[in-house]
PDB file of N, CA and C in Angstrom:
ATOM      1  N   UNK A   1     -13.829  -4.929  -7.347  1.00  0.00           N
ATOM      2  CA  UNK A   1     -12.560  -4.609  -6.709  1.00  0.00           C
ATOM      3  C   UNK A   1     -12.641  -5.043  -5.240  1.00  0.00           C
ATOM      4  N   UNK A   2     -11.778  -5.803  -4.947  1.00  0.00           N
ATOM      5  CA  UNK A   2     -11.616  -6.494  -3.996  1.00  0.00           C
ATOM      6  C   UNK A   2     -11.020  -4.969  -2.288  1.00  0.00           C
ATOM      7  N   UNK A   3     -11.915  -4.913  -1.441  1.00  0.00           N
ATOM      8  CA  UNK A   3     -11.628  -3.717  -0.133  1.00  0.00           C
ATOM      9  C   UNK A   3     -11.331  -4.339   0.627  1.00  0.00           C
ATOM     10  N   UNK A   4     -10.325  -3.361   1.586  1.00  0.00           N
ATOM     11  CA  UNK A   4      -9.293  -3.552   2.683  1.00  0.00           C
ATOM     12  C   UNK A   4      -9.432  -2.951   3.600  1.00  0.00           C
ATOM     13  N   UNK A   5      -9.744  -2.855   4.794  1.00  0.00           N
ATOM     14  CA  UNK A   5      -9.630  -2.083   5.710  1.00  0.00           C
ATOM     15  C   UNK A   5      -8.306  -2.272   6.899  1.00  0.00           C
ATOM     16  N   UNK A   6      -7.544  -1.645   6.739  1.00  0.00           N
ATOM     17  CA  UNK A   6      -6.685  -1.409   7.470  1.00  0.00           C
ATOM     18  C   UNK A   6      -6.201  -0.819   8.815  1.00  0.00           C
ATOM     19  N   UNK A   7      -6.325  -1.087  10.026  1.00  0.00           N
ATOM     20  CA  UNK A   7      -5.787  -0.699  11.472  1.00  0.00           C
ATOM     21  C   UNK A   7      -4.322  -0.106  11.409  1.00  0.00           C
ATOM     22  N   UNK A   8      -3.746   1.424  11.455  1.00  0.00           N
ATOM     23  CA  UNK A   8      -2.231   1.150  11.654  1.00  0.00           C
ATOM     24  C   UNK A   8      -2.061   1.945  12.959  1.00  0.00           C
ATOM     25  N   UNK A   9      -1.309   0.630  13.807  1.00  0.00           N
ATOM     26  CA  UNK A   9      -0.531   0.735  15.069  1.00  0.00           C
ATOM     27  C   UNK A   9       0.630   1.512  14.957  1.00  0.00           C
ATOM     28  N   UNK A  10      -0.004   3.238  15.776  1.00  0.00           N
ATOM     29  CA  UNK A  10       1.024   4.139  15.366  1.00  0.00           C
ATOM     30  C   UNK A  10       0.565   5.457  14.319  1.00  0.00           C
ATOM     31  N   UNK A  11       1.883   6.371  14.498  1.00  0.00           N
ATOM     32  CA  UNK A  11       1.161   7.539  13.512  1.00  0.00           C
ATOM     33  C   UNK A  11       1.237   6.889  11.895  1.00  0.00           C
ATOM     34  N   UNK A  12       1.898   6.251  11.430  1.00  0.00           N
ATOM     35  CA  UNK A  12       2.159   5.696  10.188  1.00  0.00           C
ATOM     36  C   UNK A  12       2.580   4.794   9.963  1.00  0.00           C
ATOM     37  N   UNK A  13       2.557   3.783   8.834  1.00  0.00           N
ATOM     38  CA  UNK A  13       3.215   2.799   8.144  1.00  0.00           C
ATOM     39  C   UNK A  13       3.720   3.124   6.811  1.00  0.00           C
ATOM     40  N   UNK A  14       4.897   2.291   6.695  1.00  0.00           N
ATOM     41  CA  UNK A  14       5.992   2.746   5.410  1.00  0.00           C
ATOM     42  C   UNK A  14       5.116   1.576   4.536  1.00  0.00           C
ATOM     43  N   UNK A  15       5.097   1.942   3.032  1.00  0.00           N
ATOM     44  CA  UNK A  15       4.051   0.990   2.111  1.00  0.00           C
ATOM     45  C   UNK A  15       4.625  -0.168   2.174  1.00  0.00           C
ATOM     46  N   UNK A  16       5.580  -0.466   1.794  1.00  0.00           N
ATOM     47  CA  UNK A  16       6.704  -1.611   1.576  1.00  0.00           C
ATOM     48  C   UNK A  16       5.896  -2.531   3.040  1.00  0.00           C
ATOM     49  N   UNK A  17       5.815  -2.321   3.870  1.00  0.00           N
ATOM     50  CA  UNK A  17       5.426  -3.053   5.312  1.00  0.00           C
ATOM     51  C   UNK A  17       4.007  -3.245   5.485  1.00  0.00           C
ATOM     52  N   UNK A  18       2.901  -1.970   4.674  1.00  0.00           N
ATOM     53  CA  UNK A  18       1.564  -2.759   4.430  1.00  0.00           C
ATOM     54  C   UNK A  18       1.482  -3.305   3.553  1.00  0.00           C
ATOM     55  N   UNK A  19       2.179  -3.423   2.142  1.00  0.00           N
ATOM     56  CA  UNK A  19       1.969  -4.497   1.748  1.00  0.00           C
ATOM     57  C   UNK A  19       2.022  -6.253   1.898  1.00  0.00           C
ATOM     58  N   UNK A  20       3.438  -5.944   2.906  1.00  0.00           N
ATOM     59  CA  UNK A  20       3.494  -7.509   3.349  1.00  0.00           C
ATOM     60  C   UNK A  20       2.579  -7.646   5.097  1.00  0.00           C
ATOM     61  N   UNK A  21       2.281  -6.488   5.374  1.00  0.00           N
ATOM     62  CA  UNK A  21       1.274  -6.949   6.241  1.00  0.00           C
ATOM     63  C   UNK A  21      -0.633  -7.293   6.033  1.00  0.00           C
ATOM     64  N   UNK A  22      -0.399  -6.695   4.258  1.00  0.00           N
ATOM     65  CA  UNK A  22      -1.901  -7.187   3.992  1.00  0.00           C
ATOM     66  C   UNK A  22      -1.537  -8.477   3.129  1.00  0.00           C
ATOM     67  N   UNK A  23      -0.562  -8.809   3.132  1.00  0.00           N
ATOM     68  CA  UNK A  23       0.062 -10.256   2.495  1.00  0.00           C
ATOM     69  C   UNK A  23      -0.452 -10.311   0.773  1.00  0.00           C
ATOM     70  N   UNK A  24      -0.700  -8.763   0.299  1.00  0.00           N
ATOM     71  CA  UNK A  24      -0.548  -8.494  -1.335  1.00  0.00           C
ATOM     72  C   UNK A  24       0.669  -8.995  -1.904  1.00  0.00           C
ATOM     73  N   UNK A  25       1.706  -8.683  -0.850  1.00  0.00           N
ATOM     74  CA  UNK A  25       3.431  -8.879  -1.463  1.00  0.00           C
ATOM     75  C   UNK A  25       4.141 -10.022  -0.230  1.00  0.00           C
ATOM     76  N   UNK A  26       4.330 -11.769  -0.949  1.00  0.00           N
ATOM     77  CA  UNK A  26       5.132 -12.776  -0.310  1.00  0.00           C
ATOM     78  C   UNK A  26       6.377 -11.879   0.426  1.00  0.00           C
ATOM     79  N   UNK A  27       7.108 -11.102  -0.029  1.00  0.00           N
ATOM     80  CA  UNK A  27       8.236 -10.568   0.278  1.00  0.00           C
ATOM     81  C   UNK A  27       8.175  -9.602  -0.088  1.00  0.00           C
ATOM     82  N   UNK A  28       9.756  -8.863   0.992  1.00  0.00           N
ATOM     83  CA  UNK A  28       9.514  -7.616   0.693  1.00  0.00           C
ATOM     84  C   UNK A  28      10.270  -7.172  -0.662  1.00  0.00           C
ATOM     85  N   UNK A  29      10.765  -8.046  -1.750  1.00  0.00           N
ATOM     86  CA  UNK A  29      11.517  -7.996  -3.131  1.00  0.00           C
ATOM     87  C   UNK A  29      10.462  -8.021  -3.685  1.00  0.00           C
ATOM     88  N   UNK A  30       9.109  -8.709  -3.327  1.00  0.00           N
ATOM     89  CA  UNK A  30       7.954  -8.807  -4.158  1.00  0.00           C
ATOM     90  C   UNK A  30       7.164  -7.497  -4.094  1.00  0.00           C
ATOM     91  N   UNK A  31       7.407  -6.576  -2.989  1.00  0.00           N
ATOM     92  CA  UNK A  31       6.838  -5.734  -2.234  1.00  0.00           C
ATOM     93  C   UNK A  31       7.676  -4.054  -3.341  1.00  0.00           C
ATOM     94  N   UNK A  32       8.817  -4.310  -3.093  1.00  0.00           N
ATOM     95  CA  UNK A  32       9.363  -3.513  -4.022  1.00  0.00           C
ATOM     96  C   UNK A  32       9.072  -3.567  -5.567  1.00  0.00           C
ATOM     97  N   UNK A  33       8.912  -4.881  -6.058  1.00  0.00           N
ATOM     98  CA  UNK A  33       8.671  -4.657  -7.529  1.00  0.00           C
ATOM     99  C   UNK A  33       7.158  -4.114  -7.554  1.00  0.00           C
ATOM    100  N   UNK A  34       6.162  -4.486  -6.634  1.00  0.00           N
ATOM    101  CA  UNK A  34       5.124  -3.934  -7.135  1.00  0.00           C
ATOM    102  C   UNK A  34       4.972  -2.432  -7.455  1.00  0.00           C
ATOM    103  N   UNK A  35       5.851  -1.675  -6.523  1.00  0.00           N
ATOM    104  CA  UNK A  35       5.794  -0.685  -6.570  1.00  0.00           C
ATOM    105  C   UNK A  35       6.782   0.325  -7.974  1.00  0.00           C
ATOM    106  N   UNK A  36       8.257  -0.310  -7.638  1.00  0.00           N
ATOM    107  CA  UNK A  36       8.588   0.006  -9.134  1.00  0.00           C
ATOM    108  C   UNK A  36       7.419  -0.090 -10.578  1.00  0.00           C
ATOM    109  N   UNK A  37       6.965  -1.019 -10.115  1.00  0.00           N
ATOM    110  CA  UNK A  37       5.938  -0.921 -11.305  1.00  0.00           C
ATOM    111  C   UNK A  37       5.093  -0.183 -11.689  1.00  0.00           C
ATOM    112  N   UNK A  38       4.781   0.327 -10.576  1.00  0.00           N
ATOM    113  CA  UNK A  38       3.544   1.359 -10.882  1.00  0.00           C
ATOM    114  C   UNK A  38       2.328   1.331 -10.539  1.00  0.00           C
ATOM    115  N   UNK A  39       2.391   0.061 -10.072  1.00  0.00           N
ATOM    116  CA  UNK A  39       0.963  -0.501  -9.732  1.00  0.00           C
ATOM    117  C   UNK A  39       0.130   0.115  -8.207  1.00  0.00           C
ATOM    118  N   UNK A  40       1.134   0.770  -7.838  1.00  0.00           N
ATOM    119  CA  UNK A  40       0.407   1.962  -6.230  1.00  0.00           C
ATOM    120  C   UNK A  40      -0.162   2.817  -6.559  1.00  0.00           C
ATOM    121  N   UNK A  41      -1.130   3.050  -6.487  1.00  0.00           N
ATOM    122  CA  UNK A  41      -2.111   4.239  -6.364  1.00  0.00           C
ATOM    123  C   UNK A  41      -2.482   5.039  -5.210  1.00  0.00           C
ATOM    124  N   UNK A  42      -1.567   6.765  -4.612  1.00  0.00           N
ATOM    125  CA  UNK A  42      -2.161   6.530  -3.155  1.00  0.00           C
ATOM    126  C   UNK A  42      -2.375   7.950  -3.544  1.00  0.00           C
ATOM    127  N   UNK A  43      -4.466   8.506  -2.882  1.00  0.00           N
ATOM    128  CA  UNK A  43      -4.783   9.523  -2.997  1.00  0.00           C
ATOM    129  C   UNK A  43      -4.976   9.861  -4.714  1.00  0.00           C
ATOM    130  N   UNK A  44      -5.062   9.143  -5.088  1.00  0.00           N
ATOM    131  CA  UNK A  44      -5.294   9.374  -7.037  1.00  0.00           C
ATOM    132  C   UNK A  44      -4.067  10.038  -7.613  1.00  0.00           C
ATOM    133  N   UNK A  45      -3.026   9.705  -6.842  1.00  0.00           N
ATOM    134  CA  UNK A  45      -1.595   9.502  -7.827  1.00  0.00           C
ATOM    135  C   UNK A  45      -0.665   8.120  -7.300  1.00  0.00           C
ATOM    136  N   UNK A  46       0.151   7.946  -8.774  1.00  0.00           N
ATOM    137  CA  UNK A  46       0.915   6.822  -8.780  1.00  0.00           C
ATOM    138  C   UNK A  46       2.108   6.983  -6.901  1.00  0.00           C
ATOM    139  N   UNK A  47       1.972   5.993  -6.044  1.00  0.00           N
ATOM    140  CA  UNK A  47       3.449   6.356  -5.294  1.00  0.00           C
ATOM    141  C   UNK A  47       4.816   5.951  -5.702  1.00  0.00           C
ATOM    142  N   UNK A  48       5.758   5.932  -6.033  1.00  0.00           N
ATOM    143  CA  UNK A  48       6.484   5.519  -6.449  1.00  0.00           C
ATOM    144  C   UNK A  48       7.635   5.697  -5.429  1.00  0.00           C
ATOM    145  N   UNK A  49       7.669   5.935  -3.723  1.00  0.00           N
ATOM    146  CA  UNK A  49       8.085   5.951  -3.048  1.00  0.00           C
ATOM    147  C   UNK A  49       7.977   4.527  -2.081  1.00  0.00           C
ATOM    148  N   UNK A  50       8.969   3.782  -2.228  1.00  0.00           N
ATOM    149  CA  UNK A  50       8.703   2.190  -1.646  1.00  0.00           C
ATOM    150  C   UNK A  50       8.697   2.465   0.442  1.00  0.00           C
ATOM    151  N   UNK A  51       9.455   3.869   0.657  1.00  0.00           N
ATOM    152  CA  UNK A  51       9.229   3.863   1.567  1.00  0.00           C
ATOM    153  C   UNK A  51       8.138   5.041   2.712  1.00  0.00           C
ATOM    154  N   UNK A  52       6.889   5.240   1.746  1.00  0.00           N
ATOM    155  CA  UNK A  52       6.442   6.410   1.752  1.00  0.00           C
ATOM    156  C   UNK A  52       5.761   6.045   3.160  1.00  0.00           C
ATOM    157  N   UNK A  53       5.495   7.239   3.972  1.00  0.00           N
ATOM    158  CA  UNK A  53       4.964   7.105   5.134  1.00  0.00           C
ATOM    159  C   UNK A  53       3.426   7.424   4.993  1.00  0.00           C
ATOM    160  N   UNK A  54       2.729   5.931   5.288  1.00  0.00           N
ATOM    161  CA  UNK A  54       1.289   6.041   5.139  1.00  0.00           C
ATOM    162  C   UNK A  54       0.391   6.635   6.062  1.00  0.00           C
ATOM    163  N   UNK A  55      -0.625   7.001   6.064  1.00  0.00           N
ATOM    164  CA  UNK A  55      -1.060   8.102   7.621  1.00  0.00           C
ATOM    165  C   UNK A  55      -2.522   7.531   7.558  1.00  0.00           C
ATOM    166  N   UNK A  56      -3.767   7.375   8.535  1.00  0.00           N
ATOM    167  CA  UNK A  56      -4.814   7.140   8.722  1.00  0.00           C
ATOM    168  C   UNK A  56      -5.392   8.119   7.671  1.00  0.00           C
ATOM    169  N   UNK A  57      -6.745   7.688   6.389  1.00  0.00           N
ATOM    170  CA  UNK A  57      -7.460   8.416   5.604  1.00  0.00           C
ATOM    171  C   UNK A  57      -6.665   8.723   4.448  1.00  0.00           C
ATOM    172  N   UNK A  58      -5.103   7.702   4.162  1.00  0.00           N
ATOM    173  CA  UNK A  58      -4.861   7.470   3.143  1.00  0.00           C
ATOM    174  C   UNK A  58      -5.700   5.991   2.199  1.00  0.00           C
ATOM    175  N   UNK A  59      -6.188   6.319   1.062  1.00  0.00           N
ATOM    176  CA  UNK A  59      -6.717   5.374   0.120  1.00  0.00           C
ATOM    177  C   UNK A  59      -5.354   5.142  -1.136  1.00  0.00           C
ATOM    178  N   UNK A  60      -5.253   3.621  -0.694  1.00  0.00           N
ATOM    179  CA  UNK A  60      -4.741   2.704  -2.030  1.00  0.00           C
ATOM    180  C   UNK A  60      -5.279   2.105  -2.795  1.00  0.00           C
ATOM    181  N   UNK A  61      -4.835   2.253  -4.135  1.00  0.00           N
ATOM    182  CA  UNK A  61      -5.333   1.497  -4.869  1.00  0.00           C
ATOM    183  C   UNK A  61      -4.010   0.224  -5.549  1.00  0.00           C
ATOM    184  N   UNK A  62      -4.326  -1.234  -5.437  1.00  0.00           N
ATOM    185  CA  UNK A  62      -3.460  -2.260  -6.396  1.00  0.00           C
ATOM    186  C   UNK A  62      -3.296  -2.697  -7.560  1.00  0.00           C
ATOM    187  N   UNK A  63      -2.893  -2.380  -8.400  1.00  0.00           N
ATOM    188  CA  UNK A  63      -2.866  -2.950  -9.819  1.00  0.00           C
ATOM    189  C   UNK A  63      -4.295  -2.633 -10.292  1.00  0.00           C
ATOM    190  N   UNK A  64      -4.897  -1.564  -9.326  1.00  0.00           N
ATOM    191  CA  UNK A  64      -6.489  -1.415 -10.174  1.00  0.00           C
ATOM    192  C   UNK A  64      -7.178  -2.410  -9.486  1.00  0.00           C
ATOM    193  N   UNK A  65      -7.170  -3.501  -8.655  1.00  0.00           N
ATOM    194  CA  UNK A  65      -7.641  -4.618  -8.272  1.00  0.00           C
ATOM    195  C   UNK A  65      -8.418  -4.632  -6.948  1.00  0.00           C
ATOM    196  N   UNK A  66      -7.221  -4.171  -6.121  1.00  0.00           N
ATOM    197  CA  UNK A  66      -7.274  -4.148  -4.720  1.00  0.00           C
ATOM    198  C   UNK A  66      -7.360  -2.722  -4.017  1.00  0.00           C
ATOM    199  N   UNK A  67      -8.439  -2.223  -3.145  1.00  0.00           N
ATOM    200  CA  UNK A  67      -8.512  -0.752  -2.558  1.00  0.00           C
ATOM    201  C   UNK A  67      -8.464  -1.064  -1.130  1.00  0.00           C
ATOM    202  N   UNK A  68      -7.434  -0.620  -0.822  1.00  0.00           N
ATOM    203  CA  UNK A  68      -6.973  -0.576   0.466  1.00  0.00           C
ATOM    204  C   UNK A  68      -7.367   1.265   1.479  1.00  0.00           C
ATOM    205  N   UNK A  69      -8.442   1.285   2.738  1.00  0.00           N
ATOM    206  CA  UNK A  69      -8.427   2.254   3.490  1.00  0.00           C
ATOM    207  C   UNK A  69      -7.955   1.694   4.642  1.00  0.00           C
ATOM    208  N   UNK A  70      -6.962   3.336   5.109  1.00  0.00           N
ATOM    209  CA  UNK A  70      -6.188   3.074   6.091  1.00  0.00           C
ATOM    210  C   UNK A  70      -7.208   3.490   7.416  1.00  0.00           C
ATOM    211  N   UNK A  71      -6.769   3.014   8.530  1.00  0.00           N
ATOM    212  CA  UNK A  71      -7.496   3.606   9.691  1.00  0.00           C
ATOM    213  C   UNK A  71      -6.796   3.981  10.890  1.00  0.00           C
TER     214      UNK A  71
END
């Protein structure tokens, strides 16, 4: 499984915006379907909130693929 370490400038980032800032999602339509899908994992449940507010010592997981820690 491919790890991420992540910097966020600020108390939080909305997912939809780390995904296209870890360039997982071309766009942010690409950015939304991932998530309709199901494929977010944050804290060992599905998010299904495209605009969820991410906080430092949140863990993602991508399609099972990709593990993203925030910092």
């Amino acid at each position: 499984m491919e790890e991420i370490t992540f910097t966020i400038e600020g108390p939080y980032i909305e997912l939809l915006a780390l995904l296209k800032a870890t360039s997982i999602a071309q766009t942010g339509g690409h950015a939304k379907f991932i998530v309709e899908d199901g494929d977010v994992v944050r804290n060992g449940e599905v998010e299904e909130r495209k605009r969820a507010k991410l906080v430092p010592g949140d863990i993602l997981e991508i399609g099972g693929e990709i593990r993203i820690f925030l910092k």
